[in-house]
C-alpha atoms as a PDB file:
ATOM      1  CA  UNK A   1     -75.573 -93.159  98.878  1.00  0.00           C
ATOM      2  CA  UNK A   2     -72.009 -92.822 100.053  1.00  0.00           C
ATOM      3  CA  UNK A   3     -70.566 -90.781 102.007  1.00  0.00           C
ATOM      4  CA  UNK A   4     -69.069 -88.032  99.732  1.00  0.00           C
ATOM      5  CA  UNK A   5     -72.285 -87.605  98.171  1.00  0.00           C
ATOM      6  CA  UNK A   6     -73.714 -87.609 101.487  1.00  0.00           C
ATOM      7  CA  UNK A   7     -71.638 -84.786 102.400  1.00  0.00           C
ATOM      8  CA  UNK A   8     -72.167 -83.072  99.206  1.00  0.00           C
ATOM      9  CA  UNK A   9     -75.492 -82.942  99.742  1.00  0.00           C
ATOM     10  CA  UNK A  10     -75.088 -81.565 103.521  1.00  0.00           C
ATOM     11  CA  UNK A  11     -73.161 -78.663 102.393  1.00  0.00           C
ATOM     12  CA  UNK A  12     -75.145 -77.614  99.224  1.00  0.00           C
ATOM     13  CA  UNK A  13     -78.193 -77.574 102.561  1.00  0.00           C
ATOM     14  CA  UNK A  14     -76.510 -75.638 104.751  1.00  0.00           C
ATOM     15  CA  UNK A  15     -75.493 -73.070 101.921  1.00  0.00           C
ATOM     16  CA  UNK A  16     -79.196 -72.448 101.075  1.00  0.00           C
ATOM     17  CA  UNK A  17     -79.439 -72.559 105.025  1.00  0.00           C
ATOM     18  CA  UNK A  18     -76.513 -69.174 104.676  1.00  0.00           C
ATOM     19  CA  UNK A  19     -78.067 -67.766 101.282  1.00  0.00           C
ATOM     20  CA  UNK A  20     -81.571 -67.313 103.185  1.00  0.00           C
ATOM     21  CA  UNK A  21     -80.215 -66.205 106.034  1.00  0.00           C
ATOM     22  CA  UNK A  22     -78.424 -63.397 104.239  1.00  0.00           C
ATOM     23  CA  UNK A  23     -81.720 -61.911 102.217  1.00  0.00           C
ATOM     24  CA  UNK A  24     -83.174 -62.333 105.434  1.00  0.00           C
ATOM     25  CA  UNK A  25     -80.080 -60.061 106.912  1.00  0.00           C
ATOM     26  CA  UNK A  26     -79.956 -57.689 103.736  1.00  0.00           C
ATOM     27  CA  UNK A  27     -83.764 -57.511 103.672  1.00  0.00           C
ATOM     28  CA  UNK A  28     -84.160 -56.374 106.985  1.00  0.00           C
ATOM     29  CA  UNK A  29     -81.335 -53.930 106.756  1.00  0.00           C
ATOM     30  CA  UNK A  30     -83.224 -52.094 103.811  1.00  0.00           C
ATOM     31  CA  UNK A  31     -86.186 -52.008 105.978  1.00  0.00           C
ATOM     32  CA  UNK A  32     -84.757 -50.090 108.866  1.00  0.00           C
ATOM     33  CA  UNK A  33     -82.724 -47.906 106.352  1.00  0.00           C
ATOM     34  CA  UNK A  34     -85.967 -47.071 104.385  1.00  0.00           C
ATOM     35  CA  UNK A  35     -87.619 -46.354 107.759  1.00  0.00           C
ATOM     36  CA  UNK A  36     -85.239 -44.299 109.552  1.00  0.00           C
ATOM     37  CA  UNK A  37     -84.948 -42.317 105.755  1.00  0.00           C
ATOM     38  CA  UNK A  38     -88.597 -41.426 106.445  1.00  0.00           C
ATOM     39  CA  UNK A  39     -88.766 -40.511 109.639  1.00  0.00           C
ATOM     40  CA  UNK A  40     -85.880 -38.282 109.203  1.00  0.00           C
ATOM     41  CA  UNK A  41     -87.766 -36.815 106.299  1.00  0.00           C
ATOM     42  CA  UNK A  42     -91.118 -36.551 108.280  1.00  0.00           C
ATOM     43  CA  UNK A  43     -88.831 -34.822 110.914  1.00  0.00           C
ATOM     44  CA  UNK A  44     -87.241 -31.699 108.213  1.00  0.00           C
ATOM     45  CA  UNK A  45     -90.787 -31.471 106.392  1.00  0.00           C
ATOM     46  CA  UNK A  46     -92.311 -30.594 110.132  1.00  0.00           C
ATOM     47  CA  UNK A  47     -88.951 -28.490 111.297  1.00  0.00           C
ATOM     48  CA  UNK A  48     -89.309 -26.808 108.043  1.00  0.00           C
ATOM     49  CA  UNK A  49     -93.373 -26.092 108.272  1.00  0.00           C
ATOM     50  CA  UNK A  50     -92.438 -24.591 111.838  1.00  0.00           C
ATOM     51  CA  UNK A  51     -89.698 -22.489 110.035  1.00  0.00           C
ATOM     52  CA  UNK A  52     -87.009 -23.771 112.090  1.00  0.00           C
ATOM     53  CA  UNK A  53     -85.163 -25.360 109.644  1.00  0.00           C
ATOM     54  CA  UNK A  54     -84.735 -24.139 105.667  1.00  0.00           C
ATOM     55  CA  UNK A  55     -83.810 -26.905 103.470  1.00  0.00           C
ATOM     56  CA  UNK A  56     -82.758 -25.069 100.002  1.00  0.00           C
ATOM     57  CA  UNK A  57     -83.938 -28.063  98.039  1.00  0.00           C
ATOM     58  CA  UNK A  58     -87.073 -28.220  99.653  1.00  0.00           C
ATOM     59  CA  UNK A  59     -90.422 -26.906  97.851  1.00  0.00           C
ATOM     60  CA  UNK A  60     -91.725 -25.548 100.733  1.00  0.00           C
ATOM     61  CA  UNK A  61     -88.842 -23.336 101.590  1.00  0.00           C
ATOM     62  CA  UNK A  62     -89.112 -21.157  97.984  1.00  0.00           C
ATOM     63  CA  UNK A  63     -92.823 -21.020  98.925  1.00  0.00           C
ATOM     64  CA  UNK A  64     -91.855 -19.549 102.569  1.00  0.00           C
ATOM     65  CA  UNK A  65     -89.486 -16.565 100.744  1.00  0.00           C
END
């Protein structure tokens, strides 16, 4: 093997090296965006059972009028 192909094959490594480490990034990103989504929901659904909070959208609010 010579040395250009030698170095060809180094980079195409070290970009599936980047391209995992990316879905690794992205995937974790979506799982603290998914999590902090619920527990911001779990946090209006309890406001709004203690009627502190009225979210117009919400099912339970038309059922509290």
């Amino acid at each position: 093997m010579n040395k250009i192909q030698m170095l060809i094959s180094q980079i195409d490594c070290v970009d599936s090296m980047i391209t995992a480490k990316i879905e690794n990034e992205r995937a974790m990103m979506n799982d603290l965006f998914f999590s902090q989504l619920g527990t911001t929901y779990q946090k209006v659904s309890l406001a709004e059972k203690q009627v502190h909070v009225k979210n117009a959208c919400s099912p339970i609010t038309s059922e509290l009028d």
